[in-house]
Protein backbone atom coordinates (compact mmCIF):
# COMPACT_ATOMS: atom_id res chain seq x y z
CA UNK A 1 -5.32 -4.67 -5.70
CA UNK A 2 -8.82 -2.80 -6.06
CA UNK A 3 -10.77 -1.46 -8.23
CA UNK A 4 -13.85 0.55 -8.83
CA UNK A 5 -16.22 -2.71 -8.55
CA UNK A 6 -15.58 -3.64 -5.10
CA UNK A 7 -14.92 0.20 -3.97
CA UNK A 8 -11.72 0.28 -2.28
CA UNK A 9 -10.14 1.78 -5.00
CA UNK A 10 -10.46 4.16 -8.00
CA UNK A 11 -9.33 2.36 -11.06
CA UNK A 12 -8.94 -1.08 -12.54
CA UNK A 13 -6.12 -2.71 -10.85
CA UNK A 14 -3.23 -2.80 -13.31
CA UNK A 15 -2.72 -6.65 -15.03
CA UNK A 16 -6.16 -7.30 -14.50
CA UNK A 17 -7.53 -8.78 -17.64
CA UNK A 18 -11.02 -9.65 -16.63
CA UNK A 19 -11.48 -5.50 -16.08
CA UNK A 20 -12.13 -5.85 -12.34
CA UNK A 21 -14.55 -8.86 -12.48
CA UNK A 22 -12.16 -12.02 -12.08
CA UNK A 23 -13.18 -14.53 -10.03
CA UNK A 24 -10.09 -14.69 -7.45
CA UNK A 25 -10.12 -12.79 -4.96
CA UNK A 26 -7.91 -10.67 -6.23
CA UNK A 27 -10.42 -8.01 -7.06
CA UNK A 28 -13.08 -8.23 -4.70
CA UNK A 29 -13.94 -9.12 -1.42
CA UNK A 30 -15.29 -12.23 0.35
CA UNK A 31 -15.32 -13.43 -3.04
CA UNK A 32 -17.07 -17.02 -3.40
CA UNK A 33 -15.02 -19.63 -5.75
CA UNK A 34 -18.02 -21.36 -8.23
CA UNK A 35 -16.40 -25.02 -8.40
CA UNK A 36 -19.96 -25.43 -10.02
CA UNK A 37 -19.45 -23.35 -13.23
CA UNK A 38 -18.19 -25.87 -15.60
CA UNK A 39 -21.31 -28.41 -14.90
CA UNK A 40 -24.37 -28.38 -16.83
CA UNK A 41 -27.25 -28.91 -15.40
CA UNK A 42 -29.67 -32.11 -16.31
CA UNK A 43 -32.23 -32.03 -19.42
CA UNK A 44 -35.61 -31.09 -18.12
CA UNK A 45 -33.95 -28.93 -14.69
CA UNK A 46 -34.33 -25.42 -14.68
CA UNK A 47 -31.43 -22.81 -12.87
CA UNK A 48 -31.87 -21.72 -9.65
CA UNK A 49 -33.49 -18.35 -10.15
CA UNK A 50 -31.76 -16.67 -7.47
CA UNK A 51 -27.79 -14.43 -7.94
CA UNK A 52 -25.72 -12.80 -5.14
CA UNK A 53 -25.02 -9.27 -5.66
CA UNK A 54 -22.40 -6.89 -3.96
CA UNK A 55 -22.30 -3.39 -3.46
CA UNK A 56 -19.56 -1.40 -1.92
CA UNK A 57 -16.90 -2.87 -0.48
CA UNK A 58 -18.60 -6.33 1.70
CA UNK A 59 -22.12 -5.61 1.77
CA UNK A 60 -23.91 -8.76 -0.24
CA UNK A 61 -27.34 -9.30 -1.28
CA UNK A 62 -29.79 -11.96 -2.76
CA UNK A 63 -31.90 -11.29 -5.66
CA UNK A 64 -34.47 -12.85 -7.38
CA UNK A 65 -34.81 -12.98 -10.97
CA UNK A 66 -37.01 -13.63 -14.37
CA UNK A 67 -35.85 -16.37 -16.44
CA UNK A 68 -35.84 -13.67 -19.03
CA UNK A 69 -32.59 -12.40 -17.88
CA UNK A 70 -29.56 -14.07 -18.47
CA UNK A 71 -27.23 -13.43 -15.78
CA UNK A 72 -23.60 -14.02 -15.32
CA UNK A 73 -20.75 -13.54 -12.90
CA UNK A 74 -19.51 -9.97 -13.97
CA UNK A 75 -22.80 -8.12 -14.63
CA UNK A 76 -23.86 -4.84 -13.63
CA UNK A 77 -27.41 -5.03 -12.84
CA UNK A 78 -30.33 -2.82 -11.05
CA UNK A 79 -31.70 -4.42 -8.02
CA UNK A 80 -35.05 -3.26 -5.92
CA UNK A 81 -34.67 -0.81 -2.82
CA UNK A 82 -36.59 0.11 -0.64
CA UNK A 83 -36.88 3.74 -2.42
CA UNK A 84 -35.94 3.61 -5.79
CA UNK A 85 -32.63 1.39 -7.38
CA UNK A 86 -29.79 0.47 -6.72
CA UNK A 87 -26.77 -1.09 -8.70
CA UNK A 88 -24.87 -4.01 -7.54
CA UNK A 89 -22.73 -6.77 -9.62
CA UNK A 90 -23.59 -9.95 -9.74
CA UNK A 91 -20.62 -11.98 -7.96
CA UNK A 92 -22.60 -15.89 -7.99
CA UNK A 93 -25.18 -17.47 -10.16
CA UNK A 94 -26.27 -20.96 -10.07
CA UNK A 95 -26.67 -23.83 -7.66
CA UNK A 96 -24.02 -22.65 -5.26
CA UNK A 97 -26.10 -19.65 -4.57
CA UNK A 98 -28.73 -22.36 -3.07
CA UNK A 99 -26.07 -23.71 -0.81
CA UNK A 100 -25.15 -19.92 0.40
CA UNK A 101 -28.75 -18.99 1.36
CA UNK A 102 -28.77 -22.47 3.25
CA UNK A 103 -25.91 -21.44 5.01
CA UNK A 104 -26.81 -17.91 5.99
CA UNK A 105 -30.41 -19.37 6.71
CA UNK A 106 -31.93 -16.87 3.74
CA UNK A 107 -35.33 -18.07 2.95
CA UNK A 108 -36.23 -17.57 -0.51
CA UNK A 109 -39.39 -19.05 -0.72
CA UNK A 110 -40.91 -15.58 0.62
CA UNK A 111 -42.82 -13.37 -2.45
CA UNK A 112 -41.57 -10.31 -0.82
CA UNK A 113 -38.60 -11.08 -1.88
CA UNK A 114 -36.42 -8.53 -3.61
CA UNK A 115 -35.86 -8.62 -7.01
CA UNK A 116 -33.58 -7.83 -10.12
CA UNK A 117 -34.91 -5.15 -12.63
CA UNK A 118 -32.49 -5.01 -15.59
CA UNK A 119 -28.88 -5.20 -16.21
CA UNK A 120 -27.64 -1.61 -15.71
CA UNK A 121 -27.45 0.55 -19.30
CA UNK A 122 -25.61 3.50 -19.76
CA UNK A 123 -27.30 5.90 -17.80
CA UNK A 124 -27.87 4.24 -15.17
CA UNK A 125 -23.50 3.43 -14.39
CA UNK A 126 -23.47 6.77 -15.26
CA UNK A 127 -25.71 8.35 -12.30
CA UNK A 128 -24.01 5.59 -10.04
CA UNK A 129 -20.50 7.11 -11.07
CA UNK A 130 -21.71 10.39 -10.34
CA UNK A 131 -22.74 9.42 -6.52
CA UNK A 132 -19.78 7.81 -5.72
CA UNK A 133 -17.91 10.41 -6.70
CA UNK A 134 -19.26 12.57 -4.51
CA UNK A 135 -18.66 9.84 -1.40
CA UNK A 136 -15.02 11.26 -0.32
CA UNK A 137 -15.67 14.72 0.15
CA UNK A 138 -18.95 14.14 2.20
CA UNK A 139 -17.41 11.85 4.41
CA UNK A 140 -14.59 14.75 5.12
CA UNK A 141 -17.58 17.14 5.49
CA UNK A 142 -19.44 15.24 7.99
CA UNK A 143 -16.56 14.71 10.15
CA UNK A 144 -16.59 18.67 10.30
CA UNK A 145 -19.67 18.45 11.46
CA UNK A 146 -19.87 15.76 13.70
CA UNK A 147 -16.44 17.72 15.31
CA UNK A 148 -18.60 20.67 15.82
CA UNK A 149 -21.61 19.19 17.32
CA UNK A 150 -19.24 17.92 19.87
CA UNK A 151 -20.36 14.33 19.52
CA UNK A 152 -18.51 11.14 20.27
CA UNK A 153 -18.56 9.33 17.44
CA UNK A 154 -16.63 8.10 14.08
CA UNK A 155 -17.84 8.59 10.18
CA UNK A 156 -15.91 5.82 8.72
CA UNK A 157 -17.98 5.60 5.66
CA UNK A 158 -20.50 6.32 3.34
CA UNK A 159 -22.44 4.95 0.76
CA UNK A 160 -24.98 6.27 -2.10
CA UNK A 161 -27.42 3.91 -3.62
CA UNK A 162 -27.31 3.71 -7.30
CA UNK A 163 -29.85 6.20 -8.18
CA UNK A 164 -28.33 8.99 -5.96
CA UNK A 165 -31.29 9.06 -3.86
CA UNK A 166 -29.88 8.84 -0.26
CA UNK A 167 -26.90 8.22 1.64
CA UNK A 168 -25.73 6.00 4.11
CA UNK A 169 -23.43 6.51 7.11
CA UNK A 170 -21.80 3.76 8.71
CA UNK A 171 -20.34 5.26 12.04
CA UNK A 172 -18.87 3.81 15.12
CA UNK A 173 -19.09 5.26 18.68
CA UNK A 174 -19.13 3.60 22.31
CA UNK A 175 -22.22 5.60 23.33
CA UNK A 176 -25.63 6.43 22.83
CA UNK A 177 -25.40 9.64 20.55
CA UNK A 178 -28.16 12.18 19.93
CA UNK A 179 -28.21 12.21 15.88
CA UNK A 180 -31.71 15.11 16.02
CA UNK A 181 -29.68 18.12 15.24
CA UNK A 182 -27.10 16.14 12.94
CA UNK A 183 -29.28 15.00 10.94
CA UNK A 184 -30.65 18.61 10.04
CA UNK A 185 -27.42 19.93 9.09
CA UNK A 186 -26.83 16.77 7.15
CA UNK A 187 -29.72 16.96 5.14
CA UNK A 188 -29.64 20.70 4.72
CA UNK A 189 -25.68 20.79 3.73
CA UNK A 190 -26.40 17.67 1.01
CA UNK A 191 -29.64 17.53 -0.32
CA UNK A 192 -30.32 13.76 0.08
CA UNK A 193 -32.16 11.59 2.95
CA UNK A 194 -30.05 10.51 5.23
CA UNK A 195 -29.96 6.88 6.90
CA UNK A 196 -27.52 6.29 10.22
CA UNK A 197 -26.07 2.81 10.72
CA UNK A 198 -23.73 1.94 13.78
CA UNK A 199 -21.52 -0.81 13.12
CA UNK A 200 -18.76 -2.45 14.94
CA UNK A 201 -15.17 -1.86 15.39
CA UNK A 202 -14.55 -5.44 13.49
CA UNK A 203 -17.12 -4.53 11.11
CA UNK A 204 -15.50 -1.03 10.25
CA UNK A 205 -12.12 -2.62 9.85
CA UNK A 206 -13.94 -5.35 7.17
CA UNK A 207 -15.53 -2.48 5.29
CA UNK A 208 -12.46 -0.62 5.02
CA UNK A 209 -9.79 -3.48 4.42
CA UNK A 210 -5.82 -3.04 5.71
CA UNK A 211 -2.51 -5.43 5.79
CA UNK A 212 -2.45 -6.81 9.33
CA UNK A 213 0.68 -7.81 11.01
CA UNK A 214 1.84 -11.24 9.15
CA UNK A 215 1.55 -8.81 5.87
CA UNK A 216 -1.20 -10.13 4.16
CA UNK A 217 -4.65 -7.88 4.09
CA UNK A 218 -6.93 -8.74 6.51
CA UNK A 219 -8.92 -11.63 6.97
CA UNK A 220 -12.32 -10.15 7.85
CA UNK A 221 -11.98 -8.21 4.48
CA UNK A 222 -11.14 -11.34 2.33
CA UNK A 223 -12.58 -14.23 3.74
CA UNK A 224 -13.94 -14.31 6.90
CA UNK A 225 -17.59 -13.44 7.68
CA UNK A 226 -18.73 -14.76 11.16
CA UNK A 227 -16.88 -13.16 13.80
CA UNK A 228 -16.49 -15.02 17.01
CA UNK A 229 -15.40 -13.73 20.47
CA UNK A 230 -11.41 -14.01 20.81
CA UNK A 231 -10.56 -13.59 25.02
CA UNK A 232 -7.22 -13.55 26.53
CA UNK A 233 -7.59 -17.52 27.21
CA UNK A 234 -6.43 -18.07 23.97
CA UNK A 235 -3.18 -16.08 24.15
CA UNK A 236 -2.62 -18.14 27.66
CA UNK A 237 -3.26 -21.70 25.88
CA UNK A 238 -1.20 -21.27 23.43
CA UNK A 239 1.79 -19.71 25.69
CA UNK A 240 1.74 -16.23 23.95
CA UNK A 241 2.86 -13.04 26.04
CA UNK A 242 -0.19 -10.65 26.96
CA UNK A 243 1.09 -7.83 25.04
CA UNK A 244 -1.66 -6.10 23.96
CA UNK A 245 -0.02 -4.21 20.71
CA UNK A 246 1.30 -7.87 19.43
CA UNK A 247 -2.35 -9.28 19.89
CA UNK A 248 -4.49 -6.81 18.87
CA UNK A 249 -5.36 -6.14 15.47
CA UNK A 250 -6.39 -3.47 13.25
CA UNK A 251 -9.50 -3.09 14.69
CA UNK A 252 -8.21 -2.61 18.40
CA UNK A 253 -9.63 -5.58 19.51
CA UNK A 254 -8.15 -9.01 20.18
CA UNK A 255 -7.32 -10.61 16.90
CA UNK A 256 -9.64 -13.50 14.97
CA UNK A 257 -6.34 -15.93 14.37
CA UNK A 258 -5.67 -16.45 17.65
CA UNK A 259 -8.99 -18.59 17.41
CA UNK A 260 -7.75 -20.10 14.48
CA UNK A 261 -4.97 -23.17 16.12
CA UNK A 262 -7.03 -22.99 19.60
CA UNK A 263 -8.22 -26.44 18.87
CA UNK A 264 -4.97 -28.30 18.04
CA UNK A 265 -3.60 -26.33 21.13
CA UNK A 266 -6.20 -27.82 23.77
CA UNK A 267 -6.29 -31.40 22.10
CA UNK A 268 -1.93 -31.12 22.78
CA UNK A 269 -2.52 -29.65 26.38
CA UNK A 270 -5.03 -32.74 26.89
CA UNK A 271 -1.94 -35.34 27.53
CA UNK A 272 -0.20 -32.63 29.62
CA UNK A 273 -0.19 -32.91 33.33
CA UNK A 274 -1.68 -29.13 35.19
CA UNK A 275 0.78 -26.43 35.43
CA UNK A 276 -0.25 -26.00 39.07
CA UNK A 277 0.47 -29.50 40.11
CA UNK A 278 3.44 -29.26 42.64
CA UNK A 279 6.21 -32.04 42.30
CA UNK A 280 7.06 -33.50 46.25
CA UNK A 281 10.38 -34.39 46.36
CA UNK A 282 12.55 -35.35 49.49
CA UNK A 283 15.26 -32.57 48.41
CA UNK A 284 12.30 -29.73 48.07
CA UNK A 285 8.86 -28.81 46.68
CA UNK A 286 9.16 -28.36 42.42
CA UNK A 287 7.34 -26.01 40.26
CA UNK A 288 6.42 -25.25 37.02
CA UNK A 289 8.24 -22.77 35.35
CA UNK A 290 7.49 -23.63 31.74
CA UNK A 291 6.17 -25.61 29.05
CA UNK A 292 7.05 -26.82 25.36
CA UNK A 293 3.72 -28.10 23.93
CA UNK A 294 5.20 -29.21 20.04
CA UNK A 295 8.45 -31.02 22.06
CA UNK A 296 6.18 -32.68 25.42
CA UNK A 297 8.52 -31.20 28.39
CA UNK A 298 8.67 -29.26 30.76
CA UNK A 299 10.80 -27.20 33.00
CA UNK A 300 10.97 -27.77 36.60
CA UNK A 301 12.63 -25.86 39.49
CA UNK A 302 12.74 -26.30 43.43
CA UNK A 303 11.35 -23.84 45.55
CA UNK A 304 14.29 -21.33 46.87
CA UNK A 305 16.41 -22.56 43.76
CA UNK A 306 14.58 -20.67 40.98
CA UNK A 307 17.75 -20.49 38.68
CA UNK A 308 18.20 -24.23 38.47
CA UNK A 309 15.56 -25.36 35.73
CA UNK A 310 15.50 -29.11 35.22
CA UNK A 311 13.86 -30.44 32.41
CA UNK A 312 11.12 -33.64 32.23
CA UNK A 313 8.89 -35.13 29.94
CA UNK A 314 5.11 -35.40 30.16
CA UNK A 315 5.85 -39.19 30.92
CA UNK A 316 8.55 -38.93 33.73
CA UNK A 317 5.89 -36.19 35.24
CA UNK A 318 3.32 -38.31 35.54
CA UNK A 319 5.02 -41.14 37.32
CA UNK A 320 6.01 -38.18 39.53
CA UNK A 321 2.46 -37.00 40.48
CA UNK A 322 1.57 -41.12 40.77
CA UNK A 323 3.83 -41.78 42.85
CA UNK A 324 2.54 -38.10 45.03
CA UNK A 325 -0.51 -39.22 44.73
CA UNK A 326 0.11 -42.97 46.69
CA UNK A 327 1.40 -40.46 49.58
CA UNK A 328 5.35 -41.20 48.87
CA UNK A 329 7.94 -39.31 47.74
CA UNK A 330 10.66 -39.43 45.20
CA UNK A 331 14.24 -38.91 46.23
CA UNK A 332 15.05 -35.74 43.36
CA UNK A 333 13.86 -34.85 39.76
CA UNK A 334 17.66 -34.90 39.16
CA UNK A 335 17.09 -38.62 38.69
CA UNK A 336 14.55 -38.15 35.71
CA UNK A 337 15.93 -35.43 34.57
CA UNK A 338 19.39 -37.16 33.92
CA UNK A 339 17.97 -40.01 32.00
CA UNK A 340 16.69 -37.33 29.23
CA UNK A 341 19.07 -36.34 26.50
CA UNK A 342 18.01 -33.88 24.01
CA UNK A 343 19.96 -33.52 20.90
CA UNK A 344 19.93 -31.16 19.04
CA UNK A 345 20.51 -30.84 15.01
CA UNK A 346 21.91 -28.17 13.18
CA UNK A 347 19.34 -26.09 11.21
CA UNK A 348 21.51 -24.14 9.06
CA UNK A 349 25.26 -25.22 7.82
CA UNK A 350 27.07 -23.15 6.07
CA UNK A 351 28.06 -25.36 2.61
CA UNK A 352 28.12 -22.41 -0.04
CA UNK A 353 29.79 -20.07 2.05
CA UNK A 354 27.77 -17.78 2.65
CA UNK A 355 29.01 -13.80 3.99
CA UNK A 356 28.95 -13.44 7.51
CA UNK A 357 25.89 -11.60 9.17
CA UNK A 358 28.78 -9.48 11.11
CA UNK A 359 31.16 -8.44 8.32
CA UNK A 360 29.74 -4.91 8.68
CA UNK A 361 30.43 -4.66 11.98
CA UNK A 362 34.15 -4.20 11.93
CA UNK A 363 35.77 -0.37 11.09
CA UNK A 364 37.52 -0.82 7.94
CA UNK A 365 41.30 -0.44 8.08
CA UNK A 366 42.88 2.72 6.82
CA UNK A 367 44.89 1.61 3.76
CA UNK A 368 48.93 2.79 4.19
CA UNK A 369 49.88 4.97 0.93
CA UNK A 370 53.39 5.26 1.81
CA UNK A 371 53.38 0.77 2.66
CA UNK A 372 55.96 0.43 -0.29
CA UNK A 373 58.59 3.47 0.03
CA UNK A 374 61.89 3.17 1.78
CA UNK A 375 62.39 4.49 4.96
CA UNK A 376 65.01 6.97 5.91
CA UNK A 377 68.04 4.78 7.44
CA UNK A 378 66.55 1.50 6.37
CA UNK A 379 69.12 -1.16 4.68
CA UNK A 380 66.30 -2.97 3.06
CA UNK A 381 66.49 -2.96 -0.92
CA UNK A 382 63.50 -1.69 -2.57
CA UNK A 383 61.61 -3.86 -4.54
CA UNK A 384 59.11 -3.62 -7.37
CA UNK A 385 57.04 -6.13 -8.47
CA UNK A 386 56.90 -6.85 -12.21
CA UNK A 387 53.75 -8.51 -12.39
CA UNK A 388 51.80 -5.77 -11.27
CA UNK A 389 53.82 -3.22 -13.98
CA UNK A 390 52.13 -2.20 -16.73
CA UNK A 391 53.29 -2.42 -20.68
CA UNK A 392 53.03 1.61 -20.09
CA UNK A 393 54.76 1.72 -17.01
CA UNK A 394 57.96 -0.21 -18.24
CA UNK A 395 58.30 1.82 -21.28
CA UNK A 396 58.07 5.06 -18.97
CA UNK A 397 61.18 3.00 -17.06
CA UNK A 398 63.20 2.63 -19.44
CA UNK A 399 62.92 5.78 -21.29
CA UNK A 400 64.40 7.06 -17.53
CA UNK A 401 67.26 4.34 -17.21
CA UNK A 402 68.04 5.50 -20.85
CA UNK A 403 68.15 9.34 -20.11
CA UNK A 404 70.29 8.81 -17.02
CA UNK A 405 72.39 6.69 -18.78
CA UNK A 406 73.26 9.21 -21.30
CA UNK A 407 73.59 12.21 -18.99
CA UNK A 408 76.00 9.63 -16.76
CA UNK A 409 78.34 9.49 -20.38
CA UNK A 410 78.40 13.13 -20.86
CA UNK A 411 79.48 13.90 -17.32
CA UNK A 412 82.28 11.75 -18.01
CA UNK A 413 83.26 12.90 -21.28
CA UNK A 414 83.47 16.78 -19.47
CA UNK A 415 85.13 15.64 -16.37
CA UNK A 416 87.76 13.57 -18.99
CA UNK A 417 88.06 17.52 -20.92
CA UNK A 418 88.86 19.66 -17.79
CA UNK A 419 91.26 17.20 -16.50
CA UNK A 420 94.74 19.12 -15.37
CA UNK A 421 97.77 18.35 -17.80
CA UNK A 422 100.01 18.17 -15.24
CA UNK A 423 98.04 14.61 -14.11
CA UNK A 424 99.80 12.81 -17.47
CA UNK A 425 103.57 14.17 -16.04
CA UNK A 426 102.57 12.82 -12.38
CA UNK A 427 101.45 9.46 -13.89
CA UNK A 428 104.70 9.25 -15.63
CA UNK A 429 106.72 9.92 -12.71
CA UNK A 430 104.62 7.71 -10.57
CA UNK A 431 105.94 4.56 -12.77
CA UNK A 432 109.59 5.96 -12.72
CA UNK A 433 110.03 5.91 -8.48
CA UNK A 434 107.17 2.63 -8.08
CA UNK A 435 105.04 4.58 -6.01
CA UNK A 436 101.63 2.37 -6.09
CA UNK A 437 98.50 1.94 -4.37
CA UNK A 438 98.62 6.11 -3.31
CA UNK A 439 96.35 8.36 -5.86
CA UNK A 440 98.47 11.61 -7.43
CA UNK A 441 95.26 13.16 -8.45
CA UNK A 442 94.45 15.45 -5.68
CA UNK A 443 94.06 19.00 -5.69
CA UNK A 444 97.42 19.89 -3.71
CA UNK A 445 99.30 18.04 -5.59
CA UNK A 446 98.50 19.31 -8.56
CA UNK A 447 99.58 23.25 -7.91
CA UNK A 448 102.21 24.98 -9.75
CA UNK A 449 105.48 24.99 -8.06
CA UNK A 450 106.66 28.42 -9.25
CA UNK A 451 104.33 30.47 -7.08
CA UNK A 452 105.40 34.06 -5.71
CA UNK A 453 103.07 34.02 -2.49
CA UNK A 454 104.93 30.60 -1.95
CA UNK A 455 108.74 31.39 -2.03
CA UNK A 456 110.66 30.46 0.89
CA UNK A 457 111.83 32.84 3.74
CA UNK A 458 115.90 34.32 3.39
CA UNK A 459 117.82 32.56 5.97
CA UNK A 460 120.25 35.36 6.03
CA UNK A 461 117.79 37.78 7.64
């Protein structure tokens, strides 16, 4: 979410019903949460006539102001520069803003101290509109420059004060660098005065916000403000691998959580006996190979034997190094390491039935079209199965048992009309002599007798 408030984006974020101005974080950055707002203040006590401003993106400010003003969480107001104005919004009013000076050791008692024209009109949002408008395409024109001047550095970004009268980069760079001729072709390509400010690369990072690697945005953009050295220490304490792309951040440097659990680390590591401390054993020397801070054990393994871990508890260790220590040895870590039994509990059952995670990784079979037609020279009876039919499909079946029924009648009836007559005389015969079981209805039985390619040979020749 941003919004053009807090300047890391260019409209009101969309569901926002405060405009851009709410109170949780959700808006703006390193946003303070008043817990004080709904209590009044005692008859007789005046407000604390100090506010917190913010400008562009995480740069905050304290103001002083007349008790003519009435100021609230939200307003756009006009603040003293050094040259000219500038226009902030208030983002905390009230006794809490005592209690943030305290802690950033602000003292407000000075007269010098900057103070709170007006609450911004018309004309002036308008000119501040108007300059940071013309923020993007500077910054892409500097970096020209800079590119062209040969100089090793970074514009990462740049910000007008709210009358338009100068600009300020914010750059990052690991040397010295000469800005004499930079600043002439700044000045002469955009008509302001010009002010340089190196920050760091944690700094740049906060100004410019991201999502870091547990996807939330980053803490030095949201929250944090005092940034403490993180070393490599803290990776070893807490048993992390020294990859340097898993543990640095957006920045490039180390990141600021690792500092975060460092504490309940070295309190745990407290009760835990030194990694270094060698085991003396009459079977062989033992050495550490590994350690489980949240479960107390540790893995142990004879020298020459490195495959062969045995594990032991922080306990059964140091009766180990006591016993060293009186100049004796034990017989094996075998014998402590027997007498632990770790069990472990399922995390996960399956109850509902959930789909396997590997169901995708078996081919799918090829489905056989031809599963339910007869084979050539099979004896099997086909089969159909009548639930699966259709109303449709059995009227379509019997409309064909129908039609072959009544083409099976009229074959009949023609095959009963072209019958031979001589058949009915051969029947007749056939129950005159008895002849059964033999059928008279074949074709060479049925030819005429008187034929003239038929009559016999004459014997007298």
């Amino acid at each position: 979410m941003s919004c053009s408030s807090c300047g890391s984006g260019g409209s009101v974020p969309g569901g926002c019903k405060n405009h851009g101005t709410c109170g949780t974080g959700g808006c703006n950055k390193l946003t303070v949460f008043d817990w004080l707002s709904n209590m009044e203040l005692p008859d007789g006590q005046e407000s604390f006539p100090y506010v917190e401003v913010r400008f562009k993106n995480s740069r905050k400010e304290y103001f002083k102001y007349n008790n003519d003003l009435s100021l609230k969480i939200g307003d756009l107001v006009a603040t003293q520069a050094q040259n000219g104005h500038d226009i902030g919004m208030v983002t905390l009013a009230g006794e809490l803003v005592r209690v943030q000076m305290k802690r950033k050791r602000v003292k407000f008692q000075d007269e010098a101290f900057p103070q709170i024209y007006r609450i911004a009109n018309e004309r002036d949002v308008e000119k501040w509109q108007n300059a940071r408008d013309r923020e993007e395409p500077m910054k892409v024109r500097a970096r020209q420059i800079a590119i062209e001047l040969k100089l090793k550095m970074k514009i990462s970004d740049i910000e007008f004060q709210g009358d338009g009268s100068k600009a300020t980069f914010y750059y990052t760079a690991d040397e010295r660098v000469d800005f004499r001729e930079l600043i002439k072709q700044y000045a002469s390509e955009f008509k302001t005065r010009i002010e340089m400010r190196q920050i760091g690369l944690r700094q740049e990072a906060a100004r410019l916000g991201g999502i870091g690697s547990c996807g939330r945005e980053l803490c030095c953009s949201t929250w944090l403000t005092d940034f403490r050295s993180v070393t490599t220490g803290a990776a070893r304490y807490q048993n992390l691998s020294l990859n340097p792309q898993k543990l640095a951040g957006q920045c490039g440097k180390l990141k600021c959580c690792l500092n975060y659990e460092l504490d309940s680390y070295l309190d745990a590591l407290s009760s835990f006996p030194k990694q270094n401390q060698k085991l003396y054993t009459h079977k062989g020397t033992a050495v550490c190979q590994k350690v489980d801070i949240f479960k107390g054990i540790m893995w142990y393994c004879y020298e020459g034997e490195w495959m062969n871990w045995h594990v032991l508890t922080t306990d059964q260790v140091h009766q180990i190094v006591a016993v060293n220590k009186s100049g004796d040895k034990v017989s094996s870590i075998e014998e402590y390491a027997s007498e632990l039994i770790i069990e472990e509990e399922a995390s996960f059952e399956n109850v509902v039935g959930q789909d396997s995670l590997t169901r995708f990784d078996k081919p799918k079979s090829k489905r056989n079209k031809r599963k339910n037609r007869r084979k050539p020279g099979s004896n099997k009876k086909e089969t159909v199965a009548a639930v699966s039919e259709t109303p449709a499909k059995k009227r379509t079946q019997n409309n064909r048992n129908k039609n072959k029924q009544r083409s099976n009648t009229n074959r009949n009836a023609k095959s009963s009309n072209n019958k031979n007559p001589n058949q009915n005389n051969n029947a007749s015969n056939q129950k005159k002599t008895g002849t059964k079981g033999k059928p008279q209805n074949k074709r060479r039985n049925n030819r005429p007798k008187g034929n003239s390619n038929n009559k016999p040979k004459d014997s007298s020749n």
